[in-house]
C-alpha atoms as a PDB file:
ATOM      1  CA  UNK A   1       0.000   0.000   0.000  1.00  0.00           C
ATOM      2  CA  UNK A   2       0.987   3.671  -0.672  1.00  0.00           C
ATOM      3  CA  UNK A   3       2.284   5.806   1.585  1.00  0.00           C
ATOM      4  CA  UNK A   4      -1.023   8.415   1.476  1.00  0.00           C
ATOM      5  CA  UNK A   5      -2.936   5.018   0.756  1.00  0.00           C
ATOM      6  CA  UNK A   6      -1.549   3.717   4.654  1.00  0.00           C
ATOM      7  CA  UNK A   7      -2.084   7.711   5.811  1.00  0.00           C
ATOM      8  CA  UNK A   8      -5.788   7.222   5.014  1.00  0.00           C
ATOM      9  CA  UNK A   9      -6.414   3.952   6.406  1.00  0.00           C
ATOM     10  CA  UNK A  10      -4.498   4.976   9.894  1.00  0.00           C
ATOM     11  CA  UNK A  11      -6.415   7.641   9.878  1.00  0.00           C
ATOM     12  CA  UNK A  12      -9.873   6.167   9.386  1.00  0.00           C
ATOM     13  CA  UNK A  13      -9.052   3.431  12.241  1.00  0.00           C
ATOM     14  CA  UNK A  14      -8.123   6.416  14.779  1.00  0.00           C
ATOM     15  CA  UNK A  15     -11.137   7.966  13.980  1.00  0.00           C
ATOM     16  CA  UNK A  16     -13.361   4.973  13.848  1.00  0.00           C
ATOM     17  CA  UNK A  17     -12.149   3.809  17.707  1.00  0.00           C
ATOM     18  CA  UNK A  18     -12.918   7.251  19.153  1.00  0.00           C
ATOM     19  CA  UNK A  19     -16.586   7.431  17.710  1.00  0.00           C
ATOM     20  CA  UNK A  20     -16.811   3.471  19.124  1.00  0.00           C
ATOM     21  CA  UNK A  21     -15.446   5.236  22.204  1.00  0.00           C
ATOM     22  CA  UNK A  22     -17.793   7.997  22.677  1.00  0.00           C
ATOM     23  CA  UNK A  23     -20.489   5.292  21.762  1.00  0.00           C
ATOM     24  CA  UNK A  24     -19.548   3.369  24.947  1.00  0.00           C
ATOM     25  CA  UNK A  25     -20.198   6.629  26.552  1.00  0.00           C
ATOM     26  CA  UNK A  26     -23.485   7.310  25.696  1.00  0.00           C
ATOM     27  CA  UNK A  27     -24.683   3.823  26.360  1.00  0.00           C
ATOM     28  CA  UNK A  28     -23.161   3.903  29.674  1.00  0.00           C
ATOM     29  CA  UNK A  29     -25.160   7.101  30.835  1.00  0.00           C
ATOM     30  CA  UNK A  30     -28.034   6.203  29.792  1.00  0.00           C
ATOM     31  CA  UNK A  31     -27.584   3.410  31.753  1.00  0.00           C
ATOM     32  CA  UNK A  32     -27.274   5.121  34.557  1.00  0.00           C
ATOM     33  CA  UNK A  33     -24.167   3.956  35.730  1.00  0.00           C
ATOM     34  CA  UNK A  34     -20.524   5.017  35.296  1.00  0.00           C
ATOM     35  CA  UNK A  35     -17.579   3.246  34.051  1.00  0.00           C
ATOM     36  CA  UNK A  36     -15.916   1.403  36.179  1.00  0.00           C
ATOM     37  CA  UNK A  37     -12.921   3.839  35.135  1.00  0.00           C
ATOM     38  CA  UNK A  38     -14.264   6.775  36.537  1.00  0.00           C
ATOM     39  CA  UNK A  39     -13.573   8.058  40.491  1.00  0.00           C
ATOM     40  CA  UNK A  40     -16.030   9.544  42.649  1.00  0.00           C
ATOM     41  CA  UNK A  41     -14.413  12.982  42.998  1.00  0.00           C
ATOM     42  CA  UNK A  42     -16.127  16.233  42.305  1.00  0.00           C
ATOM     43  CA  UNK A  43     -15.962  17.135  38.826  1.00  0.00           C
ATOM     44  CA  UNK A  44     -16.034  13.490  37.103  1.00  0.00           C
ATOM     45  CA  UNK A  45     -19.332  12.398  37.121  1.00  0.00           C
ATOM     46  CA  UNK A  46     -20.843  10.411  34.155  1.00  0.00           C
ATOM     47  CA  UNK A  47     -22.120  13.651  32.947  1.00  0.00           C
ATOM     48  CA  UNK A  48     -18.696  15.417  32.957  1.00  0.00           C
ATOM     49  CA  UNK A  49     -16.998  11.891  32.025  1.00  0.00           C
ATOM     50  CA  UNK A  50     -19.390  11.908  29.075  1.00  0.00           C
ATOM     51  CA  UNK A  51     -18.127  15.787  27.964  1.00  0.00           C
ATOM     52  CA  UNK A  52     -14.915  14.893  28.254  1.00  0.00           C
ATOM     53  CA  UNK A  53     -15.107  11.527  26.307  1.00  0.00           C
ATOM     54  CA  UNK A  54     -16.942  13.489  23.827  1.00  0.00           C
ATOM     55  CA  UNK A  55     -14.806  16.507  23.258  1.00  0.00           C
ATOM     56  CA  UNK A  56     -11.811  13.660  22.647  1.00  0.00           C
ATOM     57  CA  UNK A  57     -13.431  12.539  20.382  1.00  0.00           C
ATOM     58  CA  UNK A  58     -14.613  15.553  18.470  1.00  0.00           C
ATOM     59  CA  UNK A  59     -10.922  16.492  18.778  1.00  0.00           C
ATOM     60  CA  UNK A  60      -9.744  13.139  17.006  1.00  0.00           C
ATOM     61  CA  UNK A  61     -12.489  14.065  14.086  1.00  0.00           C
ATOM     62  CA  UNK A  62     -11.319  17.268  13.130  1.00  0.00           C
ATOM     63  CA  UNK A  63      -7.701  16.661  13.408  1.00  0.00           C
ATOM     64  CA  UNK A  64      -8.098  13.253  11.381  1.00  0.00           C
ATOM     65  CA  UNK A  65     -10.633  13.825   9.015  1.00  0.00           C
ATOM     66  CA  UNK A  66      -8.570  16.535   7.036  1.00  0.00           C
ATOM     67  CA  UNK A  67      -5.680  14.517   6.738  1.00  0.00           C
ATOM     68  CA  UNK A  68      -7.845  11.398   5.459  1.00  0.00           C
ATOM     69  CA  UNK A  69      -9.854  13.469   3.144  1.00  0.00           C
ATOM     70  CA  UNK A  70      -6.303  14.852   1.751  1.00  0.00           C
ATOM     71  CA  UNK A  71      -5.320  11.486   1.537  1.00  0.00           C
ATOM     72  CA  UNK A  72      -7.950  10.277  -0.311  1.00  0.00           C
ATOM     73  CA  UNK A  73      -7.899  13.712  -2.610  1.00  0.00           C
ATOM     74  CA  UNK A  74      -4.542  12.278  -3.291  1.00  0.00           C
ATOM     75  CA  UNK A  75      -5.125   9.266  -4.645  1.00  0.00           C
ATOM     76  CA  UNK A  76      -7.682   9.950  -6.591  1.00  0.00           C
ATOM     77  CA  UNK A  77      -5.505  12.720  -8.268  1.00  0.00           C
ATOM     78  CA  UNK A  78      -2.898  10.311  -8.671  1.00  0.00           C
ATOM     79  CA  UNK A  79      -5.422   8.238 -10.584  1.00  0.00           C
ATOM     80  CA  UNK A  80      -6.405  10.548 -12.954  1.00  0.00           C
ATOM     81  CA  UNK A  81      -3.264  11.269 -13.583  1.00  0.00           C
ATOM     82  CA  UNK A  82      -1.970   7.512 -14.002  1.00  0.00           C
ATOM     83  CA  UNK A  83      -5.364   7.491 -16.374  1.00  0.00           C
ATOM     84  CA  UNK A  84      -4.366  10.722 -19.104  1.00  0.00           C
ATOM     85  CA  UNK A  85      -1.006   9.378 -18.711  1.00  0.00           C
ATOM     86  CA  UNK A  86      -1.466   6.231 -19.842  1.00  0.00           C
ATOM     87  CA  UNK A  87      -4.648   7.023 -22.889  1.00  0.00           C
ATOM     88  CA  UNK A  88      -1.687   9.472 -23.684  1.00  0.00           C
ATOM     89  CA  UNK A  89       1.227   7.188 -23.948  1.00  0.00           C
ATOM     90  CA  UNK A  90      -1.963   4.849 -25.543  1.00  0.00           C
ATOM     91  CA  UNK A  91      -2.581   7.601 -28.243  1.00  0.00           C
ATOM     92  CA  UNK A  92       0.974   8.376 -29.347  1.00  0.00           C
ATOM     93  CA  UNK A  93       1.983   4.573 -29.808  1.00  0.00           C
ATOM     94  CA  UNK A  94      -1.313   3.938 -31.610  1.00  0.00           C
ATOM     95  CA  UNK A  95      -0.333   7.264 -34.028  1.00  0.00           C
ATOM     96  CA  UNK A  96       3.780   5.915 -34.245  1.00  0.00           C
ATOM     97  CA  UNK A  97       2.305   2.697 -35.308  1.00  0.00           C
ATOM     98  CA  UNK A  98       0.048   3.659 -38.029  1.00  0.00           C
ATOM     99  CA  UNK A  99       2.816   5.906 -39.466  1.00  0.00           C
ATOM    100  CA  UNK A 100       5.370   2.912 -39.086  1.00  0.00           C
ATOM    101  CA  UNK A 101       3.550   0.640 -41.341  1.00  0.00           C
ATOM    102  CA  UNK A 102       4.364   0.495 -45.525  1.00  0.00           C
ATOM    103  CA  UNK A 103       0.820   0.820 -45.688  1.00  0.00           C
ATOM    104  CA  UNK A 104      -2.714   1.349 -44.467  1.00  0.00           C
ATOM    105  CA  UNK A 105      -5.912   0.015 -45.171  1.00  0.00           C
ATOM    106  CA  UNK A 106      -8.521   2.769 -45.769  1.00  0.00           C
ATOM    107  CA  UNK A 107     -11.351   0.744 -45.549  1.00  0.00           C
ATOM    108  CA  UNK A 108     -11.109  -2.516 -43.356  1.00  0.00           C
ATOM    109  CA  UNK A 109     -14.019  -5.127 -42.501  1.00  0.00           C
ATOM    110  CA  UNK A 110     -14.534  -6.290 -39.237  1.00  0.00           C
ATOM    111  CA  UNK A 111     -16.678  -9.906 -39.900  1.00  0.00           C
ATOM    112  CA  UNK A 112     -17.216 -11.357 -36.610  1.00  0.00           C
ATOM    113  CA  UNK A 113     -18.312 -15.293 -37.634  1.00  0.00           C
ATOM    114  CA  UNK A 114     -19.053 -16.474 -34.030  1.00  0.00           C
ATOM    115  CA  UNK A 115     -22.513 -16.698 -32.234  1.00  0.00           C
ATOM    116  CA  UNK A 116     -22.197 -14.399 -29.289  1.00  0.00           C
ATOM    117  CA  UNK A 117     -20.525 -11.082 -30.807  1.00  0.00           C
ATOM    118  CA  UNK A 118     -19.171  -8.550 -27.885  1.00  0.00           C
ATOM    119  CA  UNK A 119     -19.880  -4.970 -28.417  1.00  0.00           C
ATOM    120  CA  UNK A 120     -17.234  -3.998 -25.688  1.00  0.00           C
ATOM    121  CA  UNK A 121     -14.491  -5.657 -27.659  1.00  0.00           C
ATOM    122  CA  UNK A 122     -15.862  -4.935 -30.931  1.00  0.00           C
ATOM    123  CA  UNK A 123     -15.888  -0.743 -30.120  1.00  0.00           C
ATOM    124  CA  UNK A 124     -12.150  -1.600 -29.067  1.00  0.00           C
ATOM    125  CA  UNK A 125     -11.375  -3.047 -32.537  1.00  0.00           C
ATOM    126  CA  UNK A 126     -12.992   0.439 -34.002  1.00  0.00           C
ATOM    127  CA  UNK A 127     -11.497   2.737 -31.584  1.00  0.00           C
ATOM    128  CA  UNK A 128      -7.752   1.127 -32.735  1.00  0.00           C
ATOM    129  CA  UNK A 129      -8.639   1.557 -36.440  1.00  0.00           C
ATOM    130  CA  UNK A 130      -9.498   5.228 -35.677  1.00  0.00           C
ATOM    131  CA  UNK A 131      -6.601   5.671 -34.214  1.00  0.00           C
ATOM    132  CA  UNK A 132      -4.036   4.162 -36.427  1.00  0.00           C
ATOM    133  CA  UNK A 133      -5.718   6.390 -39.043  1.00  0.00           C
ATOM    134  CA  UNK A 134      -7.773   4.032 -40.986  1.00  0.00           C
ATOM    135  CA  UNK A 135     -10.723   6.327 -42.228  1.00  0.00           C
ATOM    136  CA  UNK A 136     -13.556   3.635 -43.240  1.00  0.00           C
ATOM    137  CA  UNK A 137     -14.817   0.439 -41.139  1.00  0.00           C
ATOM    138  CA  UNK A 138     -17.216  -2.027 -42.101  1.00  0.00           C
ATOM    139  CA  UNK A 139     -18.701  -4.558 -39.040  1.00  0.00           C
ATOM    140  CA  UNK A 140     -20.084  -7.379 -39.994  1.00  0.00           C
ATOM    141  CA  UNK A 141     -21.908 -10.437 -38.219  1.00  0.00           C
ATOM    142  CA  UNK A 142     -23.964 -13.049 -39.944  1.00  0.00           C
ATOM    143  CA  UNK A 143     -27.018 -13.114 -37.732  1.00  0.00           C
ATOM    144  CA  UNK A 144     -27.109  -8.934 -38.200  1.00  0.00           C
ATOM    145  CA  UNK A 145     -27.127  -8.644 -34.323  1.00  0.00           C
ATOM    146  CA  UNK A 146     -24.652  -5.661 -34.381  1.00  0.00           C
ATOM    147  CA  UNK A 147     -26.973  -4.081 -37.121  1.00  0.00           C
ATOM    148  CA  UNK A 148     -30.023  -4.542 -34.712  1.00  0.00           C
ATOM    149  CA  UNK A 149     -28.557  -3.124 -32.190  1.00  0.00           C
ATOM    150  CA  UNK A 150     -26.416  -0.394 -34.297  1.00  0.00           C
ATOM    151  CA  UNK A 151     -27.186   2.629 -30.909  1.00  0.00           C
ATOM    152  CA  UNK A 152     -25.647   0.227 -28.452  1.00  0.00           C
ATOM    153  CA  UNK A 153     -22.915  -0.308 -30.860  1.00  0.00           C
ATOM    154  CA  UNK A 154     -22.329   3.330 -30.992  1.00  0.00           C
ATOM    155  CA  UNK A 155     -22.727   4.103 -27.230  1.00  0.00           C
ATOM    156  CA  UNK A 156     -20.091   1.386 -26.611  1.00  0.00           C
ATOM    157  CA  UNK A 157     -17.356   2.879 -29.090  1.00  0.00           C
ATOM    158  CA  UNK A 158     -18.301   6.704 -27.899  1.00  0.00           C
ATOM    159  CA  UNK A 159     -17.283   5.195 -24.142  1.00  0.00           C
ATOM    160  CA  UNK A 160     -14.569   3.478 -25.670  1.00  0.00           C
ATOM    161  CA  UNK A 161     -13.488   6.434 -27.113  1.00  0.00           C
ATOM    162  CA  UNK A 162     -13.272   8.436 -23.971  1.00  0.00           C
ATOM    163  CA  UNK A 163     -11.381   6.106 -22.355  1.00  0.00           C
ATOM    164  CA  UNK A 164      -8.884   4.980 -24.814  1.00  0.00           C
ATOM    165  CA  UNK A 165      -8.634   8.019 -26.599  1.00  0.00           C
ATOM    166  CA  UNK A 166      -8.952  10.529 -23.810  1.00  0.00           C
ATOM    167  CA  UNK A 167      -9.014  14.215 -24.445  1.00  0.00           C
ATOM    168  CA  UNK A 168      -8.104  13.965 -27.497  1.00  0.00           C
ATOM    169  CA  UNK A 169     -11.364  12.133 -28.752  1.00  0.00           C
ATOM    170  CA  UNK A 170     -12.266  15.366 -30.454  1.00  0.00           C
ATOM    171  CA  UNK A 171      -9.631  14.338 -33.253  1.00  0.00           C
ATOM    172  CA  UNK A 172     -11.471  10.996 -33.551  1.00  0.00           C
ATOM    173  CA  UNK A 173     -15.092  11.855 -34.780  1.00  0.00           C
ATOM    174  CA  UNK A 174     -17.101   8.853 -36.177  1.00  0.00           C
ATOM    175  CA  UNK A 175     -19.573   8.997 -38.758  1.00  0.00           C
ATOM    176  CA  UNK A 176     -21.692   6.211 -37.922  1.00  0.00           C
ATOM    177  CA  UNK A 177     -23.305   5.949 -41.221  1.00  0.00           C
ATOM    178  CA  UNK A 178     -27.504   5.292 -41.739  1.00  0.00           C
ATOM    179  CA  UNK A 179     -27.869   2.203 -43.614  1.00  0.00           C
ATOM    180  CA  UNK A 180     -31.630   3.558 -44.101  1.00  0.00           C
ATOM    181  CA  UNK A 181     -30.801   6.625 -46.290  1.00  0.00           C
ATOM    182  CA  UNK A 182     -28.568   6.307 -49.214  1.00  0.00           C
ATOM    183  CA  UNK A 183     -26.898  10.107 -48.345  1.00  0.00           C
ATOM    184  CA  UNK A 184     -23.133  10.430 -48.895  1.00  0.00           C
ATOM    185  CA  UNK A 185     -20.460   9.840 -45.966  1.00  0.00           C
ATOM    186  CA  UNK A 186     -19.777  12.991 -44.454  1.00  0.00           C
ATOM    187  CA  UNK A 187     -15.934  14.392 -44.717  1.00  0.00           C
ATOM    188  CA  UNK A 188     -14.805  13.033 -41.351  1.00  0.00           C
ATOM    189  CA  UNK A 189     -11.364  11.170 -39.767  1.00  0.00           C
ATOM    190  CA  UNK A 190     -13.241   7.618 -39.611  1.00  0.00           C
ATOM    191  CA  UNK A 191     -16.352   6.213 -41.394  1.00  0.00           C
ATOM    192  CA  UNK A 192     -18.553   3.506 -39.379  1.00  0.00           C
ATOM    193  CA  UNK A 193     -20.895   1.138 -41.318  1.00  0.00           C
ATOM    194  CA  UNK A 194     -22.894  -1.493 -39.479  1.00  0.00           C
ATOM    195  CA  UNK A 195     -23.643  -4.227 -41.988  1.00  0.00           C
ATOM    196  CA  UNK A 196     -25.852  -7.439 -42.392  1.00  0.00           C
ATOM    197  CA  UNK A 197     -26.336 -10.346 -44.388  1.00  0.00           C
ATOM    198  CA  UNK A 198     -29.189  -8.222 -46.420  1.00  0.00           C
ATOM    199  CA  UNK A 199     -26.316  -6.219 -47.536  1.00  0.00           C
ATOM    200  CA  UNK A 200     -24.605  -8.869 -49.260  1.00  0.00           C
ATOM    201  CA  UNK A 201     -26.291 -10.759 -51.836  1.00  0.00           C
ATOM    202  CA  UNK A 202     -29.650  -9.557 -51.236  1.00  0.00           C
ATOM    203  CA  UNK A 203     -28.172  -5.486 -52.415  1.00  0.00           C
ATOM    204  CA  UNK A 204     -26.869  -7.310 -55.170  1.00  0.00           C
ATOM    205  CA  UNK A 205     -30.311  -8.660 -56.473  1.00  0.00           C
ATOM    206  CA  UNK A 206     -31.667  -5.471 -55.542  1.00  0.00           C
ATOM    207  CA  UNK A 207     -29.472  -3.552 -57.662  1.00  0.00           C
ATOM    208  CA  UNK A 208     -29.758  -6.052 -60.763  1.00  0.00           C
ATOM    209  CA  UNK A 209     -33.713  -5.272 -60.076  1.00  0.00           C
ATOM    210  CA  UNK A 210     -33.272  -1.406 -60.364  1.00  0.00           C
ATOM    211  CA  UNK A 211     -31.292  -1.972 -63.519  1.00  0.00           C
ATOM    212  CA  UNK A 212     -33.790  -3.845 -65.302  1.00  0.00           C
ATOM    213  CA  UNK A 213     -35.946  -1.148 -64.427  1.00  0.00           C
ATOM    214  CA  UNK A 214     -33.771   1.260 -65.950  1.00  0.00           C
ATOM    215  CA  UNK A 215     -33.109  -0.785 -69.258  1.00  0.00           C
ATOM    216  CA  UNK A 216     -37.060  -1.008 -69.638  1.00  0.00           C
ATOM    217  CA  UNK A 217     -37.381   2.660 -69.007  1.00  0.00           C
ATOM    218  CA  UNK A 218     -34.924   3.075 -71.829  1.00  0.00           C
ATOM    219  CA  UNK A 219     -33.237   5.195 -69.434  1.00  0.00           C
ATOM    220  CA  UNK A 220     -30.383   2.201 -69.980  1.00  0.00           C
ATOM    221  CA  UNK A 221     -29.341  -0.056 -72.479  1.00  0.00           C
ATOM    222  CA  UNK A 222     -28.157  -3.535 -71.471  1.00  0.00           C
ATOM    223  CA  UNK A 223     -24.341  -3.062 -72.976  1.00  0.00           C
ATOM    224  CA  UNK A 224     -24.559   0.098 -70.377  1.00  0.00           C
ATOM    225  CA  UNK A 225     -23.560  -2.359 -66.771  1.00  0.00           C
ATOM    226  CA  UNK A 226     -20.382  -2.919 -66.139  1.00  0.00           C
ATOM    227  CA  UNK A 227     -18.589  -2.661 -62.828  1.00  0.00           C
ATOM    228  CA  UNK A 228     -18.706   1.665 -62.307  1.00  0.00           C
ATOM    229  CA  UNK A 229     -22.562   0.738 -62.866  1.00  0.00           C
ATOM    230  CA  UNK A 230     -23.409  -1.923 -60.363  1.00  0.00           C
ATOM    231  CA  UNK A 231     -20.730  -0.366 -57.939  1.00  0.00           C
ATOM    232  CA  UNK A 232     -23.488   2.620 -57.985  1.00  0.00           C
ATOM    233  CA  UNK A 233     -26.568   0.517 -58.002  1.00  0.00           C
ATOM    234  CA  UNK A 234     -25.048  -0.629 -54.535  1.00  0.00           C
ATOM    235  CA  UNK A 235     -27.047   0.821 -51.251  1.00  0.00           C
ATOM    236  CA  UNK A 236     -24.682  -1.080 -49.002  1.00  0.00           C
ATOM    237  CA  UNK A 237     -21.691   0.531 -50.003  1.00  0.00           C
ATOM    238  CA  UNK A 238     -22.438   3.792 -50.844  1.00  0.00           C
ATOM    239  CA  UNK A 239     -19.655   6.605 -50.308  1.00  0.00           C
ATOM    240  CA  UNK A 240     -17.115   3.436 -49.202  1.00  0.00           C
ATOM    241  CA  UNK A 241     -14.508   2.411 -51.313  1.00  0.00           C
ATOM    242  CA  UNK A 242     -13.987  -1.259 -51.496  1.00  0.00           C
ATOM    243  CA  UNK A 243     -12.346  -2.509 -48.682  1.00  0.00           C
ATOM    244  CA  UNK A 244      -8.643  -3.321 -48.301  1.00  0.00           C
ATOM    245  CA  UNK A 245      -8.600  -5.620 -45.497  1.00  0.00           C
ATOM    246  CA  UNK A 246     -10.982  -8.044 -43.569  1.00  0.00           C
ATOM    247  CA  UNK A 247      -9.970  -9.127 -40.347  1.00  0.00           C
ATOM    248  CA  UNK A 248     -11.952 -12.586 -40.035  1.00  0.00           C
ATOM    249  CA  UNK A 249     -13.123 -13.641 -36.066  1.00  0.00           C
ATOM    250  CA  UNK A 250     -14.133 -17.174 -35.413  1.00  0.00           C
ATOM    251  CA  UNK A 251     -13.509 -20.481 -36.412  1.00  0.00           C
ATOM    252  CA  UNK A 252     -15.483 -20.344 -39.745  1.00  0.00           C
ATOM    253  CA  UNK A 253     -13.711 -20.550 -43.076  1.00  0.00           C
ATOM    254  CA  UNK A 254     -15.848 -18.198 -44.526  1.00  0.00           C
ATOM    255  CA  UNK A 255     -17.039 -14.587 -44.339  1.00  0.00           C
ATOM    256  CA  UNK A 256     -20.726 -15.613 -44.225  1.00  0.00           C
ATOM    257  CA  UNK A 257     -21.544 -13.027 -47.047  1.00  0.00           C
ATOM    258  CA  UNK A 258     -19.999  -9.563 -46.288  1.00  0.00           C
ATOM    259  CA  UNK A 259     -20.056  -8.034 -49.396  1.00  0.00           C
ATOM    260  CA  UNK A 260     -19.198 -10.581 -51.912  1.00  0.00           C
ATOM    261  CA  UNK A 261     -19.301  -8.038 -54.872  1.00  0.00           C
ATOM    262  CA  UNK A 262     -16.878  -5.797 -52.809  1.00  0.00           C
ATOM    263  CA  UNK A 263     -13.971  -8.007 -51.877  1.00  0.00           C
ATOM    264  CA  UNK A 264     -13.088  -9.981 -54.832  1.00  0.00           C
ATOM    265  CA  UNK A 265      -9.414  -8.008 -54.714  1.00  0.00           C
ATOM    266  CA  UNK A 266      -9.647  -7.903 -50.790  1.00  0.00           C
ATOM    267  CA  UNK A 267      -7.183  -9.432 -48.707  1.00  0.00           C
ATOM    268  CA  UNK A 268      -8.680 -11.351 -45.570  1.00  0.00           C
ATOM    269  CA  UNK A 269      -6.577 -12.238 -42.526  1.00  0.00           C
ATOM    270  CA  UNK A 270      -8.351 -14.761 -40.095  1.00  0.00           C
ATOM    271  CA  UNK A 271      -8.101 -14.245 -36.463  1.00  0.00           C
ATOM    272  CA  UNK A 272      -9.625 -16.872 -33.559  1.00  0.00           C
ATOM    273  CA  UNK A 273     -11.803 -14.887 -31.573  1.00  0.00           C
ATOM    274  CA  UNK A 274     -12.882 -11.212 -31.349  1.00  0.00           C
ATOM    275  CA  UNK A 275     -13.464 -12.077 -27.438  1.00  0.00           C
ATOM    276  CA  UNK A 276     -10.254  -9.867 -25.376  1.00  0.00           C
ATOM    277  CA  UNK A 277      -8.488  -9.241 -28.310  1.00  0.00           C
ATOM    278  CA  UNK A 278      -5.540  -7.018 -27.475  1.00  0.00           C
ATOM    279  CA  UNK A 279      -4.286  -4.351 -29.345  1.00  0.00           C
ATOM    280  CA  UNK A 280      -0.763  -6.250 -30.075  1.00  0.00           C
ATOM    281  CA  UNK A 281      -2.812  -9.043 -31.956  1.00  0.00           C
ATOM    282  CA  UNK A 282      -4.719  -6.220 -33.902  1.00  0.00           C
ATOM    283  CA  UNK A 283      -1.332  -4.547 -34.954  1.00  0.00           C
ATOM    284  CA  UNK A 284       0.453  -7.840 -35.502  1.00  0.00           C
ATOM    285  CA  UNK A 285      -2.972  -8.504 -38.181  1.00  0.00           C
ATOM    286  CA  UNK A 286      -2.218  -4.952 -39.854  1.00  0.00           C
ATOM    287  CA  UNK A 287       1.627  -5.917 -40.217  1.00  0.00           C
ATOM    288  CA  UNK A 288       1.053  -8.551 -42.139  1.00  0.00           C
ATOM    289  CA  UNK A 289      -1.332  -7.160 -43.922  1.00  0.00           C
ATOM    290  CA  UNK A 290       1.658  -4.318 -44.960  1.00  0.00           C
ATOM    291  CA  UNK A 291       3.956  -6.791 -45.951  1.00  0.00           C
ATOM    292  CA  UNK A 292       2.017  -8.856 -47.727  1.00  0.00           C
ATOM    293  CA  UNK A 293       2.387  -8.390 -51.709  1.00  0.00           C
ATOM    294  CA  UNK A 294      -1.091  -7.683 -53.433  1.00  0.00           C
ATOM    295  CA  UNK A 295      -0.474  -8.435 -57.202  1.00  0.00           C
ATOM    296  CA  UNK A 296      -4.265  -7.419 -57.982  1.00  0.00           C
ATOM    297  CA  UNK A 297      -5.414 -10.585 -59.695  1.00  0.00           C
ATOM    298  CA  UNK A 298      -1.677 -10.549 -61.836  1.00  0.00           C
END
């Protein structure tokens, strides 16, 4: 234990003994009787006893209780500080190691395969991408549980984002983008998109729908799709590039359907569990992911 931490607690126990004594005190006059400590001579009967038992311990109070309360005010200032030290020394390693890497992603998936997804260590996972400077995320689980629940998502990285990120959250601003309007991402440092299996294949068919539409409008002609086309025809995507990495969680060999139009050039590092991750086994997925060689389909 600290030295204020001991301070505290000595001082608490003082204090607590002379309110058990003056306690004894009261019990004992009313009683009727004095302590067996007390003489018969003028001047120290139980009612003068009692004052004098009572001032003591008044006395105790206001000479301990400052130096406790300091000694707590202490601690807890030490606390805070250990706290912005350490989301500091957090914040400048995260912003060494995104400039140490040959390269980026700017837009990585998150696809969480397993059945019970963890919001707490999936706002950790989007917190770190923030802060390494990767400026569009993608999460992804197959039963569309994260998508459900897309304002406990959000709640989770905002208090994530305090406490990793500290006072200097105001740099990190999150977009967390409406998967019920098809507006443009705003101009921000990170992009958020919550994503389900109905953004998959089910956008696809939707989009080969609206074409058809189109041709037999006449406002298209059938030679008119090609990739730019059905890239725009997309809801799921809009205003994201296609992403560069996908970090895979769980045991499945598969990504379940995140964006199978979207990741045909993508390349998808598999990880065992979202559950704890740590931030070492996050980097140690983006440094691979730098030295790897992409040769584009070559």
């Amino acid at each position: 234990m600290s030295g204020a931490g001991g301070l505290a607690w000595r001082a608490l126990h003082a204090l607590l003994r002379a309110l058990l004594g003056l306690q004894r005190a009261l019990l004992a006059c009313l009683r009727g009787r004095r302590p067996a400590t007390a003489t018969a001579t003028a001047g120290t009967g139980p009612r003068a006893w009692l004052w004098r038992r009572a001032a003591s311990a008044a006395a105790s109070c206001a000479l301990l209780a400052p130096a406790a309360a300091g000694a707590f005010a202490f601690r807890k200032a030490g606390a805070a500080r250990r706290r912005a030290g350490g989301a500091a020394q957090g914040r400048q390693r995260w912003r060494s190691d995104g400039r140490a890497l040959q390269k980026l992603p700017v837009h990585m998936g998150l696809v969480v395969t397993e059945e019970e997804p963890s919001y707490a260590d999936m706002a950790s996972l989007v917190v770190w991408c923030m802060a390494v400077g990767i400026s569009y995320v993608s999460v992804y689980d197959h039963n569309g549980i994260f998508k459900r629940n897309n304002s406990r998502l959000m709640d989770e990285i905002l208090k994530q984002q305090q406490e990793l990120l500290g006072l200097d959250c105001s740099k990190y601003t999150v977009e967390f983008a409406n998967q019920d309007k098809a507006d443009q991402v705003l101009n921000c440092q990170s992009a958020l998109k919550v994503l389900s299996p109905e953004d998959g294949k089910a956008d696809i068919v939707k989009a080969a729908q609206n074409f058809c539409q189109l041709v037999a409008q006449q406002q298209r002609t059938y030679t008119d799709l090609d990739v730019n086309v059905l890239d725009n025809l997309l809801s799921s995507t809009n205003g994201f590039p296609d992403p560069d990495l996908v970090l895979k969680f769980g045991p499945v060999d598969s990504t379940l359907g995140f964006l199978p139009w979207h990741i045909r050039l993508t390349e998808i590092i598999s990880l065992p569990s979202h559950l704890n991750i740590s931030y070492e086994d996050f980097f140690s997925a983006l440094h691979h992911y730098a030295a790897c060689e992409q040769r584009w389909g070559k």
